[in-house]
C-alpha atoms as a PDB file:
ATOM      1  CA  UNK A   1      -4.897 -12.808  19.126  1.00  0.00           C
ATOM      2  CA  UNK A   2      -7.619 -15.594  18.890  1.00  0.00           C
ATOM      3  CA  UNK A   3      -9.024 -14.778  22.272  1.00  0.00           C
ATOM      4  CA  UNK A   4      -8.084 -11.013  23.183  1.00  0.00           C
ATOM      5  CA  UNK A   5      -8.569  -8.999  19.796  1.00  0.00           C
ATOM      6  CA  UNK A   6      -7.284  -5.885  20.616  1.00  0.00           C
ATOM      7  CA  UNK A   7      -5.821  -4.055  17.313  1.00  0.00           C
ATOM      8  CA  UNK A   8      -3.395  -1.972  17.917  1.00  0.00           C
ATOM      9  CA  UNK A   9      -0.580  -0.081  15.373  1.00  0.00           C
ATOM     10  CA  UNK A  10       2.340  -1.496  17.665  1.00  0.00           C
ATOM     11  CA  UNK A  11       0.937  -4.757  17.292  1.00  0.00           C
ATOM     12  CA  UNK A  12       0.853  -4.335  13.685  1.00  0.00           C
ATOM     13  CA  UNK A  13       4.377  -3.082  13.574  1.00  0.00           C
ATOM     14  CA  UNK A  14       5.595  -5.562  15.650  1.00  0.00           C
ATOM     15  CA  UNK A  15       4.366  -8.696  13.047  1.00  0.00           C
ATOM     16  CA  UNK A  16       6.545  -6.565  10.361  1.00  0.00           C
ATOM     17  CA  UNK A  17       9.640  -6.628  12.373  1.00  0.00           C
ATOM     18  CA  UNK A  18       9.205  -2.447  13.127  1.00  0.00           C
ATOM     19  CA  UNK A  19      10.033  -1.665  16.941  1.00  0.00           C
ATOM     20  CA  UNK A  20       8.503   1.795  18.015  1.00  0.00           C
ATOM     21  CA  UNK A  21       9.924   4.181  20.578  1.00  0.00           C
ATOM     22  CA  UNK A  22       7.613   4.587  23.393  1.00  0.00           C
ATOM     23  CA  UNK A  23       6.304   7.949  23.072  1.00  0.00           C
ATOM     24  CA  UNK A  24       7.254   8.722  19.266  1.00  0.00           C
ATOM     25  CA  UNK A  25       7.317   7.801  15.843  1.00  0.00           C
ATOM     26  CA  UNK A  26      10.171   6.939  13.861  1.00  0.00           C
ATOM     27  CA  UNK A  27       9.601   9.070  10.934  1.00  0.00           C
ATOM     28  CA  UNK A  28       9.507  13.059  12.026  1.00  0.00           C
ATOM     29  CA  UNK A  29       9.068  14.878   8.803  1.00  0.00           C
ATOM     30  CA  UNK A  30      11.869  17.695   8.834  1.00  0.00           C
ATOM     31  CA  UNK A  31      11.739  20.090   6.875  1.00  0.00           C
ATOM     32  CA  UNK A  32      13.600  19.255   3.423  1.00  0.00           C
ATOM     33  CA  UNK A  33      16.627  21.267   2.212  1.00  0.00           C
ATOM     34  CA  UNK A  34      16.343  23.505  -0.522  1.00  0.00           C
ATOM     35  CA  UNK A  35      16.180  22.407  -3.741  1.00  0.00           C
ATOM     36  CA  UNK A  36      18.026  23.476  -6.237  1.00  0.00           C
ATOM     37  CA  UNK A  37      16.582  26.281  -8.570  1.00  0.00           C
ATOM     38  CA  UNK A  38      17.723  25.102 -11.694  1.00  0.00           C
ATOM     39  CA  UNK A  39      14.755  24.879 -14.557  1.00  0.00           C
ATOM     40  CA  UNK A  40      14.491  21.931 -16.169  1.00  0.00           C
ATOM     41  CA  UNK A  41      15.195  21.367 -19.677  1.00  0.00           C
ATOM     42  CA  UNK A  42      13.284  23.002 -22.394  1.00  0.00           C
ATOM     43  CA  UNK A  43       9.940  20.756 -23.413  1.00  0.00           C
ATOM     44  CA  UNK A  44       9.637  19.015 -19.408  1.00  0.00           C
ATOM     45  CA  UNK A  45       7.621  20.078 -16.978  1.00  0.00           C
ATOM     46  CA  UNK A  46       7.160  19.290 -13.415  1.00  0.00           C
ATOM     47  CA  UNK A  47       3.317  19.037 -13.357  1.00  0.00           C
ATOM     48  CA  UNK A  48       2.156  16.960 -10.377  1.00  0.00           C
ATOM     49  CA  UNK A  49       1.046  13.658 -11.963  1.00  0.00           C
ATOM     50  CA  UNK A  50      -2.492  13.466 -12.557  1.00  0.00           C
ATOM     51  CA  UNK A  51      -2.912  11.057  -9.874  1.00  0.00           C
ATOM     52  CA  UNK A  52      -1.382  13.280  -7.387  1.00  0.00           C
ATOM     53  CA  UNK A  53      -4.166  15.021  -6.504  1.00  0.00           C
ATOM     54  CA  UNK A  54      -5.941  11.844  -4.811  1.00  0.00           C
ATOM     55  CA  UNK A  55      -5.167  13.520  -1.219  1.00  0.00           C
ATOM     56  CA  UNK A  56      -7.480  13.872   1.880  1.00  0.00           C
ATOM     57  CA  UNK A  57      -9.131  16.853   0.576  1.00  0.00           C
ATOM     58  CA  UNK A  58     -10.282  15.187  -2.981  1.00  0.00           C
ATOM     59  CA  UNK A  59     -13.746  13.813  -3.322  1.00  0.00           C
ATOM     60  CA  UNK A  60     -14.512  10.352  -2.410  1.00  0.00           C
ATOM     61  CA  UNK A  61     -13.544   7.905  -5.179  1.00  0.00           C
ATOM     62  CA  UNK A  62     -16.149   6.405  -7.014  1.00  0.00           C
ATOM     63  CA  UNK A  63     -16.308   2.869  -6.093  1.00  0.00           C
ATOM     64  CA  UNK A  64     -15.254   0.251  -8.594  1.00  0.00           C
ATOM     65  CA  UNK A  65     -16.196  -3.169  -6.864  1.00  0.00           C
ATOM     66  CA  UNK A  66     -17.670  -2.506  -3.419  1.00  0.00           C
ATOM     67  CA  UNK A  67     -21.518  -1.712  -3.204  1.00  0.00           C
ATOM     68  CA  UNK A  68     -22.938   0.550  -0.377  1.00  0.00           C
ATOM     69  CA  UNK A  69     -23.359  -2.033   2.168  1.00  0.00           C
ATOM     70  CA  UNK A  70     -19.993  -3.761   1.535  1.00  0.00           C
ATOM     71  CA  UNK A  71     -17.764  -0.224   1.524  1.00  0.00           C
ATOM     72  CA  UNK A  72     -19.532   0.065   5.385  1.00  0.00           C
ATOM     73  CA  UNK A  73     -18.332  -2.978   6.492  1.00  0.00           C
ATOM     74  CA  UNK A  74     -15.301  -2.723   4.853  1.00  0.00           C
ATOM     75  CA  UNK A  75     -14.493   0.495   6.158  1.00  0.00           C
ATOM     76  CA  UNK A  76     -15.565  -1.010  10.116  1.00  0.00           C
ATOM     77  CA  UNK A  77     -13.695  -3.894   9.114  1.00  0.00           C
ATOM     78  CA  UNK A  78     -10.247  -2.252   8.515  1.00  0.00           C
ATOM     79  CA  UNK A  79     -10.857   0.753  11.127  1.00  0.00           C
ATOM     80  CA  UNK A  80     -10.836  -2.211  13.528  1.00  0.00           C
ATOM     81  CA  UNK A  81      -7.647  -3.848  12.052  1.00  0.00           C
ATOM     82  CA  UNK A  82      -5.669  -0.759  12.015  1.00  0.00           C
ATOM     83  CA  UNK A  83      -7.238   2.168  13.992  1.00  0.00           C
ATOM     84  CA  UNK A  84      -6.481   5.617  14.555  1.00  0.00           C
ATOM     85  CA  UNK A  85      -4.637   6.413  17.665  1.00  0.00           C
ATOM     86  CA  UNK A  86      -2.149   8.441  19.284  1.00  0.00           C
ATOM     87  CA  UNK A  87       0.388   7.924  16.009  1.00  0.00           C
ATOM     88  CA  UNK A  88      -1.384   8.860  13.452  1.00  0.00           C
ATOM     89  CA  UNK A  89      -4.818   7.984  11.280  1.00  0.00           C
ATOM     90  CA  UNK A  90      -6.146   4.343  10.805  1.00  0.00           C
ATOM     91  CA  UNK A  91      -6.491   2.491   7.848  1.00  0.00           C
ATOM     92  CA  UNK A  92     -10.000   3.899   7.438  1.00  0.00           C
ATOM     93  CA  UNK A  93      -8.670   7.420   6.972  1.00  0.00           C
ATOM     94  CA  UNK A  94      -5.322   6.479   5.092  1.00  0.00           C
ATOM     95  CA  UNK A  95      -8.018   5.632   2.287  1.00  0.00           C
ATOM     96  CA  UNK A  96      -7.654   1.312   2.399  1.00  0.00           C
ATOM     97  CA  UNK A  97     -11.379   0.540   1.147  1.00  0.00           C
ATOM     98  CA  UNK A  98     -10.450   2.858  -2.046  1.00  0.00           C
ATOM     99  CA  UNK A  99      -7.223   0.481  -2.120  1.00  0.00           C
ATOM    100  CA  UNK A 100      -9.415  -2.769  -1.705  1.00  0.00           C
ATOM    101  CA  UNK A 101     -12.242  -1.557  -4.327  1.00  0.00           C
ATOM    102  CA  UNK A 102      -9.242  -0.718  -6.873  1.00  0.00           C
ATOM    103  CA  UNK A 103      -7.662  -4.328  -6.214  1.00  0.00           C
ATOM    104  CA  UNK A 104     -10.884  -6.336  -6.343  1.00  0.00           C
ATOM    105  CA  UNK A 105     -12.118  -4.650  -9.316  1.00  0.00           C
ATOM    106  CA  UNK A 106      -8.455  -5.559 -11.034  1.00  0.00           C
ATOM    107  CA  UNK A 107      -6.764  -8.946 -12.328  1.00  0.00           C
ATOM    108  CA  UNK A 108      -5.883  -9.595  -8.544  1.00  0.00           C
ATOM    109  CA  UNK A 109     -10.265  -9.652  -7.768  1.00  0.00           C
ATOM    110  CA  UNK A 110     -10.721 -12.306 -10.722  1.00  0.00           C
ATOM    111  CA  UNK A 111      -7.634 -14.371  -9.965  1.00  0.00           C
ATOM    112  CA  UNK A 112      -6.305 -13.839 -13.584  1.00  0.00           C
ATOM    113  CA  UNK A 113      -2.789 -14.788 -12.328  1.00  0.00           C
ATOM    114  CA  UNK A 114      -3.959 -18.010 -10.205  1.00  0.00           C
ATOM    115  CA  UNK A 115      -3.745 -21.728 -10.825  1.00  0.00           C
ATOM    116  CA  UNK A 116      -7.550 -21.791 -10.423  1.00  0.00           C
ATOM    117  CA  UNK A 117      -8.076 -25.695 -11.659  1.00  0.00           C
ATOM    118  CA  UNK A 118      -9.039 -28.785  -9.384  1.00  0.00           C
ATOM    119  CA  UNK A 119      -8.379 -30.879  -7.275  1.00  0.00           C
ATOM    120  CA  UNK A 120      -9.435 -28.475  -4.720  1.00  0.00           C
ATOM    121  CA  UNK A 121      -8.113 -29.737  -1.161  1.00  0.00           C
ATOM    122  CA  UNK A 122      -6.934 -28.314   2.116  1.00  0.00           C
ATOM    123  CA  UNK A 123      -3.895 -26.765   2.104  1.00  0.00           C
ATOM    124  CA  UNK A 124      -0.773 -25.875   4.355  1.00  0.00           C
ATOM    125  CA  UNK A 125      -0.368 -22.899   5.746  1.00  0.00           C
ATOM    126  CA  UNK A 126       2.939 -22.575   3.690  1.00  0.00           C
ATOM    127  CA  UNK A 127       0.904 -22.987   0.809  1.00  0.00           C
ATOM    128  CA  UNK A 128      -1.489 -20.097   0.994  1.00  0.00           C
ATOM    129  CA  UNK A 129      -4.346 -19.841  -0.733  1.00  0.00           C
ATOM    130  CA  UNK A 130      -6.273 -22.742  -1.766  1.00  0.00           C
ATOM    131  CA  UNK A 131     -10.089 -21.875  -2.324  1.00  0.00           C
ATOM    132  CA  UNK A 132     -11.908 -21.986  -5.692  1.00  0.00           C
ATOM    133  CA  UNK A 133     -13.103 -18.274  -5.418  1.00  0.00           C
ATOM    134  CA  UNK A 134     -11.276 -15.739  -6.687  1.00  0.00           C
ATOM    135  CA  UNK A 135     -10.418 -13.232  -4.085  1.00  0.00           C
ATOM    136  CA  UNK A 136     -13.925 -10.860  -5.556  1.00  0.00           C
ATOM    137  CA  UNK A 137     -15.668 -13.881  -4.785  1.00  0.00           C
ATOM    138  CA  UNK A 138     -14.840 -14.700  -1.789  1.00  0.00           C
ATOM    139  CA  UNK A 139     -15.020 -10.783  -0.641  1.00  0.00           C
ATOM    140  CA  UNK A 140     -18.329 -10.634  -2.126  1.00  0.00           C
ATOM    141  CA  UNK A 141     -19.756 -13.886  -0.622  1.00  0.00           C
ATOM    142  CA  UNK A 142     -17.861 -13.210   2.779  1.00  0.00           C
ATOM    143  CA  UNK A 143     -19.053  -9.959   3.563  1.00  0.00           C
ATOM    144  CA  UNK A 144     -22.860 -10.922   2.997  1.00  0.00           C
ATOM    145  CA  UNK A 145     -22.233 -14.001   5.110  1.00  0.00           C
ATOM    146  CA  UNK A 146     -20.684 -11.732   7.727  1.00  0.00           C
ATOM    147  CA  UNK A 147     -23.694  -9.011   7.836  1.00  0.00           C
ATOM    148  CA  UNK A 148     -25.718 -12.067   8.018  1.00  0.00           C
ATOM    149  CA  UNK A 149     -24.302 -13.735  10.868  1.00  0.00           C
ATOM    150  CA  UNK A 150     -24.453  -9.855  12.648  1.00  0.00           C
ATOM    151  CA  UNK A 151     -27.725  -9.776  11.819  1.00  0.00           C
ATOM    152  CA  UNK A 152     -29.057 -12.966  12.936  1.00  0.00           C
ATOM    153  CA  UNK A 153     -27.285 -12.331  16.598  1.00  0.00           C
ATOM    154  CA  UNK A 154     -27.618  -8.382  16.795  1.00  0.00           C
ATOM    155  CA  UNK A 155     -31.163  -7.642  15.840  1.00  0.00           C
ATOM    156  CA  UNK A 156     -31.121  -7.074  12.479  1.00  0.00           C
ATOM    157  CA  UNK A 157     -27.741  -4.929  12.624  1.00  0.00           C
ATOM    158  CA  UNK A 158     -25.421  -5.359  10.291  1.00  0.00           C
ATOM    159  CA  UNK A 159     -21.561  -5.156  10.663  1.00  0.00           C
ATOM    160  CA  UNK A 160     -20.564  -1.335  10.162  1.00  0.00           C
ATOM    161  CA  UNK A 161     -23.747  -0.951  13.148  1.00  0.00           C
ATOM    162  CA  UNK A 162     -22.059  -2.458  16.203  1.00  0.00           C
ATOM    163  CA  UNK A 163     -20.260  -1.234  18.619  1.00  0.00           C
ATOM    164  CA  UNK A 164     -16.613  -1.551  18.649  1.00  0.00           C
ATOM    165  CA  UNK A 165     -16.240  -4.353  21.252  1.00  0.00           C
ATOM    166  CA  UNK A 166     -18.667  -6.270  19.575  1.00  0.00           C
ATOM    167  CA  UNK A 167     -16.924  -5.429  16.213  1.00  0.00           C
ATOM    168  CA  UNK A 168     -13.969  -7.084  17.740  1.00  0.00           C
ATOM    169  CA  UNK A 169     -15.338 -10.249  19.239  1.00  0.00           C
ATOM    170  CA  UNK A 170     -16.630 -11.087  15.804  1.00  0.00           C
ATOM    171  CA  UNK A 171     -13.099 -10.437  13.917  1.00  0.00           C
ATOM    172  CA  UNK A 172     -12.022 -12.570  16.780  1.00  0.00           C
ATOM    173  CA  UNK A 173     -14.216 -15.162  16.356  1.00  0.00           C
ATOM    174  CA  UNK A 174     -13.495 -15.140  12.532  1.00  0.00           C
ATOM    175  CA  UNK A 175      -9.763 -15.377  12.487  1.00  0.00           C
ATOM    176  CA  UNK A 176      -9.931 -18.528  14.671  1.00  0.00           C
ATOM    177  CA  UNK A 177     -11.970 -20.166  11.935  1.00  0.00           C
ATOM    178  CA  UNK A 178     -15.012 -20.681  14.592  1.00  0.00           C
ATOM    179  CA  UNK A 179     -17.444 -18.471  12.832  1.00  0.00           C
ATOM    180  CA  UNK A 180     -20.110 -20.058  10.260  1.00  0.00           C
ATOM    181  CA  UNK A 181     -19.753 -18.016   7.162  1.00  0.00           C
ATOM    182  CA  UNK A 182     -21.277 -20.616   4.684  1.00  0.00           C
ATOM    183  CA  UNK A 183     -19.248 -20.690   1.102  1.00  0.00           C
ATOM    184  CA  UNK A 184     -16.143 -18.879   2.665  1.00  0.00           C
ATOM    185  CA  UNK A 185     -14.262 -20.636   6.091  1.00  0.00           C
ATOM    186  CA  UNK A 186     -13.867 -17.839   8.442  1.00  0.00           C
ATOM    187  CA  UNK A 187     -10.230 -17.745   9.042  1.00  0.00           C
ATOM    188  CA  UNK A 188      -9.155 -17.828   5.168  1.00  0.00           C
ATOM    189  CA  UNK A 189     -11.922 -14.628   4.510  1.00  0.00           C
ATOM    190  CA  UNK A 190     -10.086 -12.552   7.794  1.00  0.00           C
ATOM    191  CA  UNK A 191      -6.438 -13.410   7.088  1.00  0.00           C
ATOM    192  CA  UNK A 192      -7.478 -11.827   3.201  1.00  0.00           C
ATOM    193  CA  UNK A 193      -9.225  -9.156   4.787  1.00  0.00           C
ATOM    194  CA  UNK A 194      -5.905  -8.514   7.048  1.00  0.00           C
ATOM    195  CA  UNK A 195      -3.362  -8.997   4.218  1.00  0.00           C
ATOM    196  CA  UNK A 196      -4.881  -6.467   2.513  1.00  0.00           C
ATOM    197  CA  UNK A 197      -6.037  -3.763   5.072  1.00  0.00           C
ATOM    198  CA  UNK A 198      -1.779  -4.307   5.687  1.00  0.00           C
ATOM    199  CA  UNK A 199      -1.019  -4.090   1.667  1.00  0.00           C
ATOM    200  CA  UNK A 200      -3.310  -0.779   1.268  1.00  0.00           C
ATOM    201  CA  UNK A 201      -2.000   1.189   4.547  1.00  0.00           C
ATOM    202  CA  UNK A 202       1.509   0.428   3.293  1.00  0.00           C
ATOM    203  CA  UNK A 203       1.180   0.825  -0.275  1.00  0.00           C
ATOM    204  CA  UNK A 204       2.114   3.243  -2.480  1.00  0.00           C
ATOM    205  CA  UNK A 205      -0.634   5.821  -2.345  1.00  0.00           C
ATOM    206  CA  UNK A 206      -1.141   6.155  -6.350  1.00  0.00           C
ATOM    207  CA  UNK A 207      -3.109   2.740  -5.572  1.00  0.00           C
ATOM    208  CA  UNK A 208      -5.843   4.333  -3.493  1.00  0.00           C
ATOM    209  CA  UNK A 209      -4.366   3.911  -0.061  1.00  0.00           C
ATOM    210  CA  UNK A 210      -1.736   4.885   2.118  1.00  0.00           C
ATOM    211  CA  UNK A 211      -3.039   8.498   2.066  1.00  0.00           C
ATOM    212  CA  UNK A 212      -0.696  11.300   2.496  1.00  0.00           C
ATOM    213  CA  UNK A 213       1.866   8.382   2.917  1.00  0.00           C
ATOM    214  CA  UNK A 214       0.915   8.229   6.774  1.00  0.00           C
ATOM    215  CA  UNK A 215       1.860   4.377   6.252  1.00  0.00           C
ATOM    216  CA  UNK A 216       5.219   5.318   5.220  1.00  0.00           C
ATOM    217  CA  UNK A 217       6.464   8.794   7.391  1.00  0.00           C
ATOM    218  CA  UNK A 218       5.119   5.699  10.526  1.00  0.00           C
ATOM    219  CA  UNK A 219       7.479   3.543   9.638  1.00  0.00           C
ATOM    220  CA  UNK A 220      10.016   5.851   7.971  1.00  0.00           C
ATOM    221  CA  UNK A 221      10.120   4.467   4.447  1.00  0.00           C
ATOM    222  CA  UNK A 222      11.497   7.255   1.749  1.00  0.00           C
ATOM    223  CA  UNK A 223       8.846   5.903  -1.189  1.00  0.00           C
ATOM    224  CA  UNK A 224       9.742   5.554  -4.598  1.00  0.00           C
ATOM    225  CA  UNK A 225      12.800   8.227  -4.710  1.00  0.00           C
ATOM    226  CA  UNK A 226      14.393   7.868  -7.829  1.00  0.00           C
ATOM    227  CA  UNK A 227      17.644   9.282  -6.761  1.00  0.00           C
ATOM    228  CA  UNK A 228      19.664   9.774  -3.748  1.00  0.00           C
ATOM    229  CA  UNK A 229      22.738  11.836  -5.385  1.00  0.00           C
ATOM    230  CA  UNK A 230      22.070  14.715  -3.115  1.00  0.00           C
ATOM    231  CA  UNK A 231      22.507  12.722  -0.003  1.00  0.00           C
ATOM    232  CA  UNK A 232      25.221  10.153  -0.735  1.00  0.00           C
ATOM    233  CA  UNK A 233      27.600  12.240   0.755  1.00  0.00           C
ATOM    234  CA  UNK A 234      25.753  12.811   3.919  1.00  0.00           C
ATOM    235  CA  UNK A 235      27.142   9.914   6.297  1.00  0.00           C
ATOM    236  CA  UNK A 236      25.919   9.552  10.009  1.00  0.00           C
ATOM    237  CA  UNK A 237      22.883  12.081   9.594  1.00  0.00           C
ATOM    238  CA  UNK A 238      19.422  11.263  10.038  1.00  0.00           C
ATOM    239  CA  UNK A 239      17.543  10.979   6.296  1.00  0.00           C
ATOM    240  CA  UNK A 240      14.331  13.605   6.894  1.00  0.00           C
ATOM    241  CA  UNK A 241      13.337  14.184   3.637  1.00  0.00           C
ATOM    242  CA  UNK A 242       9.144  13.560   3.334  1.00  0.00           C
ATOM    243  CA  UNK A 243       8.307  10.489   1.643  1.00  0.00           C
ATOM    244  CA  UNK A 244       7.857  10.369  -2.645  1.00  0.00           C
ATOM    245  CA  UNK A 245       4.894   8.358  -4.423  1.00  0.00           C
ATOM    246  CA  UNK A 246       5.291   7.134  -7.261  1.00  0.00           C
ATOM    247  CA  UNK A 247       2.836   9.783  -8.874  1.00  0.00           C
ATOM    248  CA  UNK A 248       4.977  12.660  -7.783  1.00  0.00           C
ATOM    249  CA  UNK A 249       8.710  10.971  -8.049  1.00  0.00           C
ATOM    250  CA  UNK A 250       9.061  12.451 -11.367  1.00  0.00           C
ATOM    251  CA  UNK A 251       8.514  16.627 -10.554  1.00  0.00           C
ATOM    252  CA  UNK A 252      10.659  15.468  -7.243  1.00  0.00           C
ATOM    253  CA  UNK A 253      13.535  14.483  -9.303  1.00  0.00           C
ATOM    254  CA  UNK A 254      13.731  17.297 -11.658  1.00  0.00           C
ATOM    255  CA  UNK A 255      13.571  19.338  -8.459  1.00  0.00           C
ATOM    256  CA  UNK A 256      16.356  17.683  -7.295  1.00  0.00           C
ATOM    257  CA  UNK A 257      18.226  16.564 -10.140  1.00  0.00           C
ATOM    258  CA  UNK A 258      21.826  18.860 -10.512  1.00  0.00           C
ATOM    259  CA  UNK A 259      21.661  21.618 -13.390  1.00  0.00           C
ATOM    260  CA  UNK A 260      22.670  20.153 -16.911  1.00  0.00           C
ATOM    261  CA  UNK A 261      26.127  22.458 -16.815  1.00  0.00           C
ATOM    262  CA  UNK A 262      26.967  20.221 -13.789  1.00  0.00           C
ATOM    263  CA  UNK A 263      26.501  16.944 -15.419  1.00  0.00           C
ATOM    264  CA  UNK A 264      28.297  15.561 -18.616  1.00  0.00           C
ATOM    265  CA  UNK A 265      26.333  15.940 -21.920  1.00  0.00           C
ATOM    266  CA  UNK A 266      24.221  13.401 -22.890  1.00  0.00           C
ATOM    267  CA  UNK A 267      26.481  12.987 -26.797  1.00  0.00           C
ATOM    268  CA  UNK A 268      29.827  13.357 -24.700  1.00  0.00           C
ATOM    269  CA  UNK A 269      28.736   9.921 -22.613  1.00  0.00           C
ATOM    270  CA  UNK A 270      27.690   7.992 -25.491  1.00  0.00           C
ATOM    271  CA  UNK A 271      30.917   8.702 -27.405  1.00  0.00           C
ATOM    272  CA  UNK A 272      33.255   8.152 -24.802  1.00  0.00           C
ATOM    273  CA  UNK A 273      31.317   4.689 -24.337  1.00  0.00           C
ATOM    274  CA  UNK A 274      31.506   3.810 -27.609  1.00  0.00           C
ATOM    275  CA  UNK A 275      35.566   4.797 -27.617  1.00  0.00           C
ATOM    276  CA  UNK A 276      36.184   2.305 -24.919  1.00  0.00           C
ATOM    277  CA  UNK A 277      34.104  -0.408 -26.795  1.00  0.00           C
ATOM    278  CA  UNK A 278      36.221   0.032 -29.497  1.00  0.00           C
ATOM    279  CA  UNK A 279      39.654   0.532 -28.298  1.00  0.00           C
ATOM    280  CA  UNK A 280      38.614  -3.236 -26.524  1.00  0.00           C
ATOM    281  CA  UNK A 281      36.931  -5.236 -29.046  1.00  0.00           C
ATOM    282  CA  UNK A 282      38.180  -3.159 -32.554  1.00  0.00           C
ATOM    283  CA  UNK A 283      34.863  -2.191 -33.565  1.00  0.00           C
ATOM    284  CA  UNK A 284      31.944  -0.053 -32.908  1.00  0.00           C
ATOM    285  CA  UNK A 285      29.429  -0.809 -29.803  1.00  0.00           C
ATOM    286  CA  UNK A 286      27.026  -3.407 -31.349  1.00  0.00           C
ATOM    287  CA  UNK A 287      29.623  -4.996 -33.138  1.00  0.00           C
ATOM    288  CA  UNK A 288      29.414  -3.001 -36.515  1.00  0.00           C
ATOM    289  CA  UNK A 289      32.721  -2.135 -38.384  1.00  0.00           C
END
């Protein structure tokens, strides 16, 4: 990809291991069977999850890490590494710059999980990561460095102002490691930028990304569903249920979840665990007397 950038989905799918058919997505969203009508036990409530609502049509998030300047590029940035086309929204519109801000503003932006003492030294590849920035830093410092460079060969435009071709010659010339970016080598600041622009598209969208779980119904991935009790019996048949986040799983599994009279009592299983633990060791479960 050095010398012809050309981002593409199928590309993108193709580095995970996903093969696409050639006029169609994988995941058609059918519509779901019916689900049960039971209520759900006295006390619950299937409330969407406050972070539910953090959908297309909600206001812009307030950003946590990113100032104006670096959301822009940001959002040109990862509009170039995953862009709309004919399957479905880019990682601009699935919300990945929300997904970014969150990350960098977290324990992931200030390394507070990384080995961050010297000797500093070139790495491997197989050994990832080897700079003494933490990934905030070397955001921060890499995304001035790149308006600069834009700047200094476009007439004063930055980044988020050029045209899309040019857009890509630059990404191009920054993943092979050939553009002068100062604190941050080239290569190391794109492959971050890339990493996560994949991370957010694919991520669960409580996180800020992945909006309306277009990264998931692409590649047909089911989300965080709890429970699959109501389709264990269904061999051979195509699984076209729409995708669960995490911030919904919960009202999606007492929708789904069989009524209580179907289901042994809660007191009935514990005692009839505690009988066999007996009947094998001679005492209670625990070990009492």
């Amino acid at each position: 990809m050095h010398d012809d950038f050309k981002p593409a989905r199928r590309r993108l799918l193709k580095a995970l291991g996903i093969t696409l058919p050639a006029s169609t997505t994988v995941f058609a969203v059918a519509q779901s069977p019916p689900a049960r009508t039971s209520a759900p036990p006295p006390g619950m409530t299937t409330a969407p999850h406050p972070m539910a609502a953090a959908g297309a049509s909600a206001p812009e998030p307030v950003s946590l890490f990113f100032n104006a300047d670096e959301k822009a590029a940001v959002d040109a940035i990862v509009a170039r590494l995953i862009p709309a086309d004919e399957l479905g929204p880019g990682a601009k519109e699935a919300g990945v710059t929300v997904f970014l801000d969150r990350q960098l503003a977290g324990s992931f932006g200030s390394g507070a999980n990384f080995y961050r003492h010297g000797p500093f030294q070139q790495g491997t590849p197989e050994q990832g990561y080897q700079l003494a920035l933490t990934p905030a830093e070397c955001y921060r410092l890499g995304l001035a460095a790149l308006d600069r460079v834009c700047a200094s060969r476009y007439g004063g435009k930055r980044f988020a102002q050029l045209d899309a071709a040019t857009q890509d010659a630059v990404l191009s010339e920054a993943e092979a490691g050939k553009l002068e970016m100062d604190a941050v080598p080239s290569a190391v600041f794109f492959q971050m930028l890339l990493d996560g622009a994949v991370e957010g598209y694919f991520s669960d969208p409580l996180y800020g990304g992945n909006r309306d779980m277009v990264g998931w119904k692409l590649v047909g991935f089911p989300g965080a569903m709890a429970s699959f009790a109501n389709d264990i019996e269904r061999h051979n048949q195509p699984y076209t249920r729409a995708p669960v986040s995490i911030a919904t799983a919960h009202a999606h599994d007492m929708a789904t979840a069989p009524p209580r009279s179907e289901a042994q009592p809660i007191a009935f299983v514990a005692l009839a665990s505690n009988e066999v633990c007996r009947s094998r060791t001679g005492t209670d479960h625990g070990g009492g007397e």
